[in-house]
Protein backbone atom coordinates (compact mmCIF):
# COMPACT_ATOMS: atom_id res chain seq x y z
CA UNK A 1 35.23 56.08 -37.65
CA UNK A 2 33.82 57.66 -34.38
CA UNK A 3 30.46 57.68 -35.32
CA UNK A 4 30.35 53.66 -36.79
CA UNK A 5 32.18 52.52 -33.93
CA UNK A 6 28.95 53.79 -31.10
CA UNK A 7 26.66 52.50 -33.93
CA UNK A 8 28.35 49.32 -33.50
CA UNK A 9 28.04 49.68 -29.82
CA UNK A 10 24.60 49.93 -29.67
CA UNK A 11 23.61 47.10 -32.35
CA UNK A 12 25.74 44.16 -31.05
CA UNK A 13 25.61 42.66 -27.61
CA UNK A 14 27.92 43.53 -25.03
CA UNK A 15 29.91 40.75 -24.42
CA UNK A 16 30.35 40.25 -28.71
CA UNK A 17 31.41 43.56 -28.87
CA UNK A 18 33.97 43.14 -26.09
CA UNK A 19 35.07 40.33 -27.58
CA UNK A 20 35.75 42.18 -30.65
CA UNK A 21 37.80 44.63 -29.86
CA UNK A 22 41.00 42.77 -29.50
CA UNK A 23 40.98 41.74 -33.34
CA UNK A 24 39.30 45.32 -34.46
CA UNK A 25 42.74 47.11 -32.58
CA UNK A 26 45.32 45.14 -34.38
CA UNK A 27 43.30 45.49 -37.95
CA UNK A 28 44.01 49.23 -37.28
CA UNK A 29 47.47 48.48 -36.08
CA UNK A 30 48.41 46.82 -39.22
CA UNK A 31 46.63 48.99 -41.44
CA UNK A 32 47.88 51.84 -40.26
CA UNK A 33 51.95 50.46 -41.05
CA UNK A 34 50.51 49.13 -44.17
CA UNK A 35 49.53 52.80 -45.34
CA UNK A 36 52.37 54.22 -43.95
CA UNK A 37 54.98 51.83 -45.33
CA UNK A 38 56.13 50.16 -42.07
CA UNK A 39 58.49 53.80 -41.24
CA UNK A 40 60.15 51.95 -38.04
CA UNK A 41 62.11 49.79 -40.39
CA UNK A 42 63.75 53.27 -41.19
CA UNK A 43 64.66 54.38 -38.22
CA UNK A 44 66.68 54.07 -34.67
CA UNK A 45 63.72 53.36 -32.36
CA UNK A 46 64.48 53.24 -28.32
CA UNK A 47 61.10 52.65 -26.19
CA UNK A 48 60.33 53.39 -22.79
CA UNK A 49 57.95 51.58 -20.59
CA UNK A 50 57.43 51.23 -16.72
CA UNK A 51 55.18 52.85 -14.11
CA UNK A 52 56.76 56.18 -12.92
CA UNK A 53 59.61 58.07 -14.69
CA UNK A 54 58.72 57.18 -18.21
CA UNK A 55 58.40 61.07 -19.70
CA UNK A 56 61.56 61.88 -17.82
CA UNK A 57 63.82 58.99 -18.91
CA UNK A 58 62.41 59.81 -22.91
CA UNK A 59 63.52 63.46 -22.36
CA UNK A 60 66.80 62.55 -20.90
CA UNK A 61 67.39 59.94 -23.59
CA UNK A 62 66.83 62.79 -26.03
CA UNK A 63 69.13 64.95 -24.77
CA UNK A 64 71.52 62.48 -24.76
CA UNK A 65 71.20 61.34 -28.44
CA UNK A 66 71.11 65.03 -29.59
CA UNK A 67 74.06 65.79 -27.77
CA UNK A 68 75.92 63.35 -30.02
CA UNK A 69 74.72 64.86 -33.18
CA UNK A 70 71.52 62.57 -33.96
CA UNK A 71 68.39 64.14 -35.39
CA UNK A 72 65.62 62.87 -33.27
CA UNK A 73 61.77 62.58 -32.65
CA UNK A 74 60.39 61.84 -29.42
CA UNK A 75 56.53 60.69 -28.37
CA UNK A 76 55.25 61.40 -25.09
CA UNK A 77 53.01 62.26 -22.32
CA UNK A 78 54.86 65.73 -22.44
CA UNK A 79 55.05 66.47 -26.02
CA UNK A 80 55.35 65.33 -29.96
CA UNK A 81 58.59 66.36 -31.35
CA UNK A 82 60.67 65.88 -35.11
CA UNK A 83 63.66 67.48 -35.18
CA UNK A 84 63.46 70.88 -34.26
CA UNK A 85 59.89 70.85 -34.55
CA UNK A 86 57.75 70.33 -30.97
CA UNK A 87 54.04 70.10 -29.71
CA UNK A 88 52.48 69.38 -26.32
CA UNK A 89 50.71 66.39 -26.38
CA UNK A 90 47.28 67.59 -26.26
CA UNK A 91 45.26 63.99 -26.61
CA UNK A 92 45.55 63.48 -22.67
CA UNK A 93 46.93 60.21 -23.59
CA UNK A 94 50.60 58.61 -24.47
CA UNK A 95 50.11 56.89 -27.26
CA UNK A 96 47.25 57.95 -29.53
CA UNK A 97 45.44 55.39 -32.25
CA UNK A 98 43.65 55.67 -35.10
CA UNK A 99 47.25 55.23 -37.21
CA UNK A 100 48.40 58.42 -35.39
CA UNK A 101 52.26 56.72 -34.10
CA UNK A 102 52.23 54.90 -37.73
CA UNK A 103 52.20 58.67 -39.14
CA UNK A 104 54.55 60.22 -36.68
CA UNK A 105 56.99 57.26 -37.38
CA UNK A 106 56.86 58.15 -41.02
CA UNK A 107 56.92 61.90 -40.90
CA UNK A 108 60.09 61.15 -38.23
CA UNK A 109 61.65 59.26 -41.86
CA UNK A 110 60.71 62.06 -43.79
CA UNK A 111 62.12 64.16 -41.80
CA UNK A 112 65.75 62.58 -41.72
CA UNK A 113 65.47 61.61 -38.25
CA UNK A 114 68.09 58.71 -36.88
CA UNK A 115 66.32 57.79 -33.67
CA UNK A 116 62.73 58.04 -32.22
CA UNK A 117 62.20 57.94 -28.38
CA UNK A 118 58.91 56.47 -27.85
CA UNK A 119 57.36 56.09 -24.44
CA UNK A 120 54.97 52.86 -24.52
CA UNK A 121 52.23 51.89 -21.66
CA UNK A 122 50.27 49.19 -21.21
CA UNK A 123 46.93 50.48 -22.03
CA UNK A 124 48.47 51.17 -25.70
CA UNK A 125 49.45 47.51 -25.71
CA UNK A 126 45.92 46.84 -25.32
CA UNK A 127 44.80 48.01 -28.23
CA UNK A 128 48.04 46.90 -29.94
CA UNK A 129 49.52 50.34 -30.67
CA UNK A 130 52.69 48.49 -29.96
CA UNK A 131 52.25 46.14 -32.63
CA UNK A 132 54.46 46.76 -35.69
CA UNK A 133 57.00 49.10 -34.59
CA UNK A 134 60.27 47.35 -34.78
CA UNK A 135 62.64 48.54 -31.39
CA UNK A 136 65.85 48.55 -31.30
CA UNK A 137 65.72 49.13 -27.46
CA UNK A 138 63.31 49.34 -24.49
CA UNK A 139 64.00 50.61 -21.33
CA UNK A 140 62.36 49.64 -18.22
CA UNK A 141 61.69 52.06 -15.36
CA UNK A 142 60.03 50.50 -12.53
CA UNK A 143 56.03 48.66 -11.96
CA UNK A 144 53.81 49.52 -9.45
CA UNK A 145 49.86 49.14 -9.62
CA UNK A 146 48.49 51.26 -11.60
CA UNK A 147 45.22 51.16 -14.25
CA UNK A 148 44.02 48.02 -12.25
CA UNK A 149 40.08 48.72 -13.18
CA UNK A 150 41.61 48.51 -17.16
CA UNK A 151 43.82 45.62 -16.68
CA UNK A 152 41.54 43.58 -14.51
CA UNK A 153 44.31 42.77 -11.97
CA UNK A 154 48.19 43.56 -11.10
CA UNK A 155 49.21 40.29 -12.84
CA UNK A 156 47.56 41.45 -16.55
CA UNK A 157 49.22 45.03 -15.80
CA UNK A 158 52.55 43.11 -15.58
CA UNK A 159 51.47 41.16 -18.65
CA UNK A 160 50.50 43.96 -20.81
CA UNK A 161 53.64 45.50 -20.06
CA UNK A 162 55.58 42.56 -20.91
CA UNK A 163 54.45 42.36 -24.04
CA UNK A 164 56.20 45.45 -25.02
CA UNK A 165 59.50 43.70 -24.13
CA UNK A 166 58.76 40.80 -25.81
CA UNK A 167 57.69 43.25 -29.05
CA UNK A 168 61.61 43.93 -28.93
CA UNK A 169 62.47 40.24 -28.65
CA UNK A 170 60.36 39.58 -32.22
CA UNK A 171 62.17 42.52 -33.95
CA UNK A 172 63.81 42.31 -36.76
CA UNK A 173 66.78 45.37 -35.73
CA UNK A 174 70.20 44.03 -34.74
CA UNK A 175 72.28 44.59 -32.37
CA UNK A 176 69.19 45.08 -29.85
CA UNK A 177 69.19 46.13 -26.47
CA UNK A 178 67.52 45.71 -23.14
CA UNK A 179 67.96 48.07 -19.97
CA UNK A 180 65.85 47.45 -17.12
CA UNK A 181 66.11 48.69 -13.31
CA UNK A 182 67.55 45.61 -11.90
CA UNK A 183 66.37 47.62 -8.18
CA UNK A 184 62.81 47.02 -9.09
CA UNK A 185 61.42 43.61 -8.69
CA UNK A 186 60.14 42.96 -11.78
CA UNK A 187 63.37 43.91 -13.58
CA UNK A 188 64.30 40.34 -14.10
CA UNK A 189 61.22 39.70 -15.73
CA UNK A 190 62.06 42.30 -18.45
CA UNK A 191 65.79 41.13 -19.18
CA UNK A 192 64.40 37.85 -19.47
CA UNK A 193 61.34 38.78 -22.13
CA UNK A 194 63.54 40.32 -24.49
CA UNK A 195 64.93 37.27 -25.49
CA UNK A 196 68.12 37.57 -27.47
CA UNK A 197 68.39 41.52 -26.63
CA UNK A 198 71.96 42.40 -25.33
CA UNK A 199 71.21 42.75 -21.53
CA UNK A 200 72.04 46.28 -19.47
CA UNK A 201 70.40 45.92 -15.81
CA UNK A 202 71.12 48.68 -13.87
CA UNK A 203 71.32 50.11 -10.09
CA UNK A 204 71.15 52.83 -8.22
CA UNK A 205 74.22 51.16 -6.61
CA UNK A 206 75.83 52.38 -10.21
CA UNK A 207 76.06 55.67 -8.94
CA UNK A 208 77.59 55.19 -5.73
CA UNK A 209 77.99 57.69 -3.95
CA UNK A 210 75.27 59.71 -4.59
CA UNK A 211 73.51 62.53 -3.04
CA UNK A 212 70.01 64.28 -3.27
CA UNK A 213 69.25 68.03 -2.10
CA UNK A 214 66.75 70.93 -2.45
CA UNK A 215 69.23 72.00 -4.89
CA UNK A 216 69.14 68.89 -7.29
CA UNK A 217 71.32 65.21 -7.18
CA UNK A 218 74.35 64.56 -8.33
CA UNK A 219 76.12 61.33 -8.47
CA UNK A 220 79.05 59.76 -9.51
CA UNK A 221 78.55 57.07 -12.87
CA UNK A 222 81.43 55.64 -14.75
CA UNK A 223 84.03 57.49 -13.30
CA UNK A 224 82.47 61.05 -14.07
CA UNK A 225 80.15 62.97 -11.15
CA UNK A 226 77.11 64.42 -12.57
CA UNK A 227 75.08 67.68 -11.16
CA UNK A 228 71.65 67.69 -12.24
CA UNK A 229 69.11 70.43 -11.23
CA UNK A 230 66.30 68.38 -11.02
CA UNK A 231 65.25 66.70 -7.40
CA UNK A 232 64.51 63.62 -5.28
CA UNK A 233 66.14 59.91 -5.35
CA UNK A 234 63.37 58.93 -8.54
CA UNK A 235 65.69 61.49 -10.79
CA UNK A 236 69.05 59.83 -10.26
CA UNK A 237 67.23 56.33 -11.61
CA UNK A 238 65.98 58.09 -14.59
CA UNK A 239 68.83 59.80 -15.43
CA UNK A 240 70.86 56.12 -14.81
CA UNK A 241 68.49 54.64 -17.18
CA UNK A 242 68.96 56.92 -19.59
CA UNK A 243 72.89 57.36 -19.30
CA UNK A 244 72.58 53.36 -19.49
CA UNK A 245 70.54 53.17 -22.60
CA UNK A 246 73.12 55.77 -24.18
CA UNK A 247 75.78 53.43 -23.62
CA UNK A 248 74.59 50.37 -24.61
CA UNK A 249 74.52 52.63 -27.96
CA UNK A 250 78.17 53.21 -27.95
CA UNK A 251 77.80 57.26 -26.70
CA UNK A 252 80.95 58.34 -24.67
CA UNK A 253 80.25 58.98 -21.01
CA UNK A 254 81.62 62.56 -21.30
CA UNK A 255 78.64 63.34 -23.88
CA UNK A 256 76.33 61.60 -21.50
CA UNK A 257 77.28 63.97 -18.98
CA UNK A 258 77.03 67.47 -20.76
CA UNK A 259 73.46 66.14 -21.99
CA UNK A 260 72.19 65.62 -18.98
CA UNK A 261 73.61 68.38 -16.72
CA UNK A 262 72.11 70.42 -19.60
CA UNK A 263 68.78 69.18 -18.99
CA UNK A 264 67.34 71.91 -16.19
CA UNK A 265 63.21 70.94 -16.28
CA UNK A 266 61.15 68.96 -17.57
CA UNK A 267 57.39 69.90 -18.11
CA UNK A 268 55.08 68.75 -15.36
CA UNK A 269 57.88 66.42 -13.95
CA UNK A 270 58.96 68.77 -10.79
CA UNK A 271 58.61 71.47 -12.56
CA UNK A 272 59.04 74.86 -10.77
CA UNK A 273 57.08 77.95 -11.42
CA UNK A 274 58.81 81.29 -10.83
CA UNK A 275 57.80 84.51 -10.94
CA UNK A 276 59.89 86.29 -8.18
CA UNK A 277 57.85 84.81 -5.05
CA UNK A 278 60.05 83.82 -1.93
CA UNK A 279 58.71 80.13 -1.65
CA UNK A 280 58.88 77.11 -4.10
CA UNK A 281 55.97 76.20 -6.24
CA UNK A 282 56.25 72.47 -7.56
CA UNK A 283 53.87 70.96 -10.26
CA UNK A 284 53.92 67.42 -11.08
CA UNK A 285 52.52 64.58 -12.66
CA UNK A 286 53.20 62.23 -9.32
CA UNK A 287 49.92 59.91 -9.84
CA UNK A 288 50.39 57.22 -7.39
CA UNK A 289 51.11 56.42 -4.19
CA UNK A 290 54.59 56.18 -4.74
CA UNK A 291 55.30 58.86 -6.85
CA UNK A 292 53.62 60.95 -4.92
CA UNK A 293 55.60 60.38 -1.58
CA UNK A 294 58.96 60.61 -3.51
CA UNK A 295 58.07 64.40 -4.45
CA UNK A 296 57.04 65.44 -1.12
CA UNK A 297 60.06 64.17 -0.05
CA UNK A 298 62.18 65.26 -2.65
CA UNK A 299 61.66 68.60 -0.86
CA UNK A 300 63.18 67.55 2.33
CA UNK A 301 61.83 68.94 5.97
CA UNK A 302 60.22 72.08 4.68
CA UNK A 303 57.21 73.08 5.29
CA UNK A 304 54.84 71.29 2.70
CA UNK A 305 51.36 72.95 1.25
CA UNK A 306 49.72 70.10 -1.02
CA UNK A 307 46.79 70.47 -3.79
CA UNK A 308 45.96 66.79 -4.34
CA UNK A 309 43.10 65.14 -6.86
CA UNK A 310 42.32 62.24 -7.89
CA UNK A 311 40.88 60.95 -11.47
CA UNK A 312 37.49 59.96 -11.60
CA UNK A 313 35.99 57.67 -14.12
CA UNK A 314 36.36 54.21 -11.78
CA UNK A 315 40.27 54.90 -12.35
CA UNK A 316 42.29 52.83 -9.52
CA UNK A 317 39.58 54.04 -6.77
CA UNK A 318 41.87 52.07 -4.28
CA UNK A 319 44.57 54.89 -4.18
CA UNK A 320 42.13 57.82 -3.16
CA UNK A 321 42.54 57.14 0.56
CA UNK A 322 46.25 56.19 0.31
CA UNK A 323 47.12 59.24 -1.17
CA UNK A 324 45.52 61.34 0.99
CA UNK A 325 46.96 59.81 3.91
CA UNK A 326 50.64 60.08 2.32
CA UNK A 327 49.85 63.78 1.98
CA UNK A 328 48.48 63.94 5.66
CA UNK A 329 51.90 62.35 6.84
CA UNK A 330 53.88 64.15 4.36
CA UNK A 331 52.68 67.62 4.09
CA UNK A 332 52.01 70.80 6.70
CA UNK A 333 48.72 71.86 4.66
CA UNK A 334 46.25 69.41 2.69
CA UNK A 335 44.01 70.96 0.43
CA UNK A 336 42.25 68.53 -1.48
CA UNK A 337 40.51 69.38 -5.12
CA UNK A 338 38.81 68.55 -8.51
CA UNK A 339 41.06 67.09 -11.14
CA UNK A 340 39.45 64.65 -13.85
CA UNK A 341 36.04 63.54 -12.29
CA UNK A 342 34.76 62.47 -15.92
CA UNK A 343 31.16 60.89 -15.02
CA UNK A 344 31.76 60.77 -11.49
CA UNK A 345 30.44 62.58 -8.82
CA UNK A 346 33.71 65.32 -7.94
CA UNK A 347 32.50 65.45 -4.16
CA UNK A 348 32.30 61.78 -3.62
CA UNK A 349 35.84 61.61 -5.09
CA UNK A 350 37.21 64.13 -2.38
CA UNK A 351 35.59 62.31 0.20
CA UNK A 352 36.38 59.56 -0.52
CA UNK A 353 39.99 60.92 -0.50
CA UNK A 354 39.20 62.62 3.08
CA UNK A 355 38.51 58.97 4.53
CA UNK A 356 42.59 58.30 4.13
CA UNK A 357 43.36 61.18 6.94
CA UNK A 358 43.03 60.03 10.24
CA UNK A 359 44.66 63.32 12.46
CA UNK A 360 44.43 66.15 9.84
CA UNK A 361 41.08 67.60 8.88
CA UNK A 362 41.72 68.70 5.17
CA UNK A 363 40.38 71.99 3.36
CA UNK A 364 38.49 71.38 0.40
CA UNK A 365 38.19 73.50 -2.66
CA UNK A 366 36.14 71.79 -5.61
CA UNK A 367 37.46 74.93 -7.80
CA UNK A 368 40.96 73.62 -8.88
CA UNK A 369 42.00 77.10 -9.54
CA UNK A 370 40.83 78.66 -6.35
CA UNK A 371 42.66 75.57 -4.06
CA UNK A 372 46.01 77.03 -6.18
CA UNK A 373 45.38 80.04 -4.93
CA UNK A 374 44.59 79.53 -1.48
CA UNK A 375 47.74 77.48 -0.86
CA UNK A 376 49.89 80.01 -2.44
CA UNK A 377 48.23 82.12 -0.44
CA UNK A 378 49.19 80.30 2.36
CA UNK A 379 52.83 79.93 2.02
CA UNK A 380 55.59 81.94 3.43
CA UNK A 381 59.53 82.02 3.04
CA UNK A 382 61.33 78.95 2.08
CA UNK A 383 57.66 76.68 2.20
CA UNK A 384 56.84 74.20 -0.60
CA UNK A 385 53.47 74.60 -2.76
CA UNK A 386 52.96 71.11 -4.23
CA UNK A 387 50.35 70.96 -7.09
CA UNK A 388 50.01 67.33 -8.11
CA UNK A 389 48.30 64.81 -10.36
CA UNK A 390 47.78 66.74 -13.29
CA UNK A 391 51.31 68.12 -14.56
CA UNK A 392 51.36 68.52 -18.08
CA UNK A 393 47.42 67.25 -19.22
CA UNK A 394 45.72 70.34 -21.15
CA UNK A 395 42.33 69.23 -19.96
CA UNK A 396 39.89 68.62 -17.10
CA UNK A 397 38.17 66.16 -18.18
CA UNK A 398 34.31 65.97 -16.87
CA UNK A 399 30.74 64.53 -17.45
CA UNK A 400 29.81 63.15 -20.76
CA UNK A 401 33.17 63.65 -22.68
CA UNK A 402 33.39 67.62 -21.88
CA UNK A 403 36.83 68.88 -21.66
CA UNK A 404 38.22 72.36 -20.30
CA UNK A 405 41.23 73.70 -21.39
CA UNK A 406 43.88 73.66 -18.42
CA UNK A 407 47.49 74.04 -17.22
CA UNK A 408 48.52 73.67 -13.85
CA UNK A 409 51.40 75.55 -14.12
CA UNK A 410 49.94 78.60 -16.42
CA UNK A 411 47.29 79.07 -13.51
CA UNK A 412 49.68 78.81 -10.58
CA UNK A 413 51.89 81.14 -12.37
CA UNK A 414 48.85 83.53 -12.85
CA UNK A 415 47.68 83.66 -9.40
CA UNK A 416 51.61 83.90 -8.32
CA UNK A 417 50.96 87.07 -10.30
CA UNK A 418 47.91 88.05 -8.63
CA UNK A 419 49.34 87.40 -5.40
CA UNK A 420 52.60 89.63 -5.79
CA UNK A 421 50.73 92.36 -7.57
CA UNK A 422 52.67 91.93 -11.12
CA UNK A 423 51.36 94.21 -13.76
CA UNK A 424 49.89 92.20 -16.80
């Protein structure tokens, strides 16, 4: 398919080609439910779309559904699972084509699952890999920009993303829900496209009161107080959404609670590497501008080392600056690195990063693995080692489609071991 598809590329003119792709992605979306027998019609399907928390929110939902005796698969950034059966994700993308989701919908049947947590972005729904999955329920997380250069502007990001709600308001499942952070302001927009979905907004105000620490958050949510171990004020509105998704599906509060309180990481999503050091070593997916200020400061007043990228390939080239300047304001130590240059030039990325720090003069390490290293070399007693942007992605991803195989956290953890002298 590859191979005919640059053929194709290189015999027709641009702008046809372009102009073909719409109708070529839902042929493939349709064919691929035709061969495997439409397998959503089968099953329990919840989706999860927004901008930030989406891999958390489909973890915590799964949790929650297995706690109250479901067999489930789940889709995501993070990792492919079918029952007891799970994968990392290894495509460096959420939802993969070429009839992949058909498949995993229909192995999920064949495997006697009940319910499928699917996380859903908007550069699937442009190539229609939402298209003939029948939801039962979507939850919303929260929009900010993001994948501009793809969508052409903030308003077709919103657009694409819409579409996924109104995927739920053409399905055929009943009863069908809707839960959308009614915080964020586009929330309104999702209750709305979801047309005759039972509607389940919901606030942080929920969980009144409610308290985040170095230690974790807990918060108080239909009359029971929940502990979880993992940080900053973005967790307590994932685990809301998920705890409200879980209801609008009948599951008791008190299972709600021993799900999530049971849930102590989550891949690349805050995740904490430990091997016996006296500091804190953090990697995360945080991406944006926002995300990446809410785990900085998800860690409080202590002293902050950061290793910040950015992705190359003409990828939302506005946030370079801005999240180098959030780091500058945010952290004790910038060190600024490689992550995904693709075709682009790595050092013009840094710099152009650089050009967002106005009082700090930043280090810069090209070598990803060597600016790990130097900031855990660099930290002391209760400091904070942030390694962001990457989290879970197996891959950096450079010139001419080369890929080499990577893992933030399996080379912080083996330069932790390095660095304390721990016998292989």
């Amino acid at each position: 398919m590859e191979p005919l598809l640059r053929l194709a590329k290189l015999l027709i003119p641009k702008s046809l080609f372009e102009s073909l792709q719409p109708t070529y992605h839902y042929l493939l979306s349709i064919l691929g439910a035709i061969i495997y027998r439409f397998p959503s019609r089968h099953l329990n399907i919840v989706g999860v779309t927004g901008t930030k928390g989406k891999s958390s929110v489909c973890e915590l939902a799964n949790a929650i559904l297995e706690e109250a005796g479901f067999e489930t698969a789940l889709a995501s950034t993070i990792r492919f699972k079918i029952g007891s059966k799970s994968r990392p994700n290894m495509f460096k993308m959420t939802m993969p084509g070429r009839f992949f989701i058909q498949k995993f919908l229909r192995d999920a049947v064949n495997a006697g699952c009940r319910w499928v947590v699917l996380e859903m972005t908007s550069q699937g729904v442009l190539q229609s890999r939402h298209k003939f999955i029948e939801l039962n329920a979507l939850v919303f997380t929260n929009l900010a920009p993001e994948h501009i250069e793809s969508h052409g502007s903030y308003e077709k990001y919103l657009s694409a993303k819409l579409e996924i709600a109104q995927a739920l308001a053409v399905s055929r499942k009943t009863p069908k829900a809707i839960i959308a952070n009614a915080d964020d302001k586009e929330g309104a927009k999702f209750l709305t496209a979801a047309g005759n979905a039972a509607r389940f907004p919901y606030s942080l105000t929920d969980a009144a009161p409610h308290h985040a620490t170095d230690e974790g958050v807990s918060l108080r949510w239909r009359d029971s107080t929940f502990f979880s171990p993992l940080k900053g004020e973005f967790s307590m509105y994932n685990i809301i959404a998920a705890a409200t998704f879980a209801e609008s599906q009948g599951i008791p509060a008190e299972t709600i609670k021993r799900a999530i309180e049971r849930v102590s990481v989550i891949r690349g999503r805050g995740e904490e590497v430990r091997t016996g050091q006296t500091f804190t070593v953090v990697v995360d997916y945080a991406h944006t501008p926002e995300s990446l200020t809410e785990i900085y400061r998800a860690y409080g007043s202590r002293k902050k080392i950061c290793v910040l990228g950015n992705t190359g390939g003409g990828r939302d080239k506005w946030k370079r600056p801005k999240m180098a300047e959030i780091a500058e304001r945010e952290c004790t130590t910038v060190i600024l690195t490689n992550e995904d240059p693709y075709d682009e030039d790595p050092q013009t990325i840094v710099q152009e990063m650089a050009r967002g720090m106005k009082k700090k003069k930043p280090e810069i390490i090209m070598d990803r693995r060597e600016a790990i290293a130097k900031a855990l070399a660099l930290a002391k007693e209760t400091d904070v080692v942030l390694i962001t942007g990457k989290g879970t992605d197996p891959y950096i991803c450079g010139s001419r489609g080369t890929k080499t195989r990577w893992s933030d956290s399996g080379v912080a953890a083996e330069e932790l071991a390095k660095l304390l002298k721990i016998p292989k």
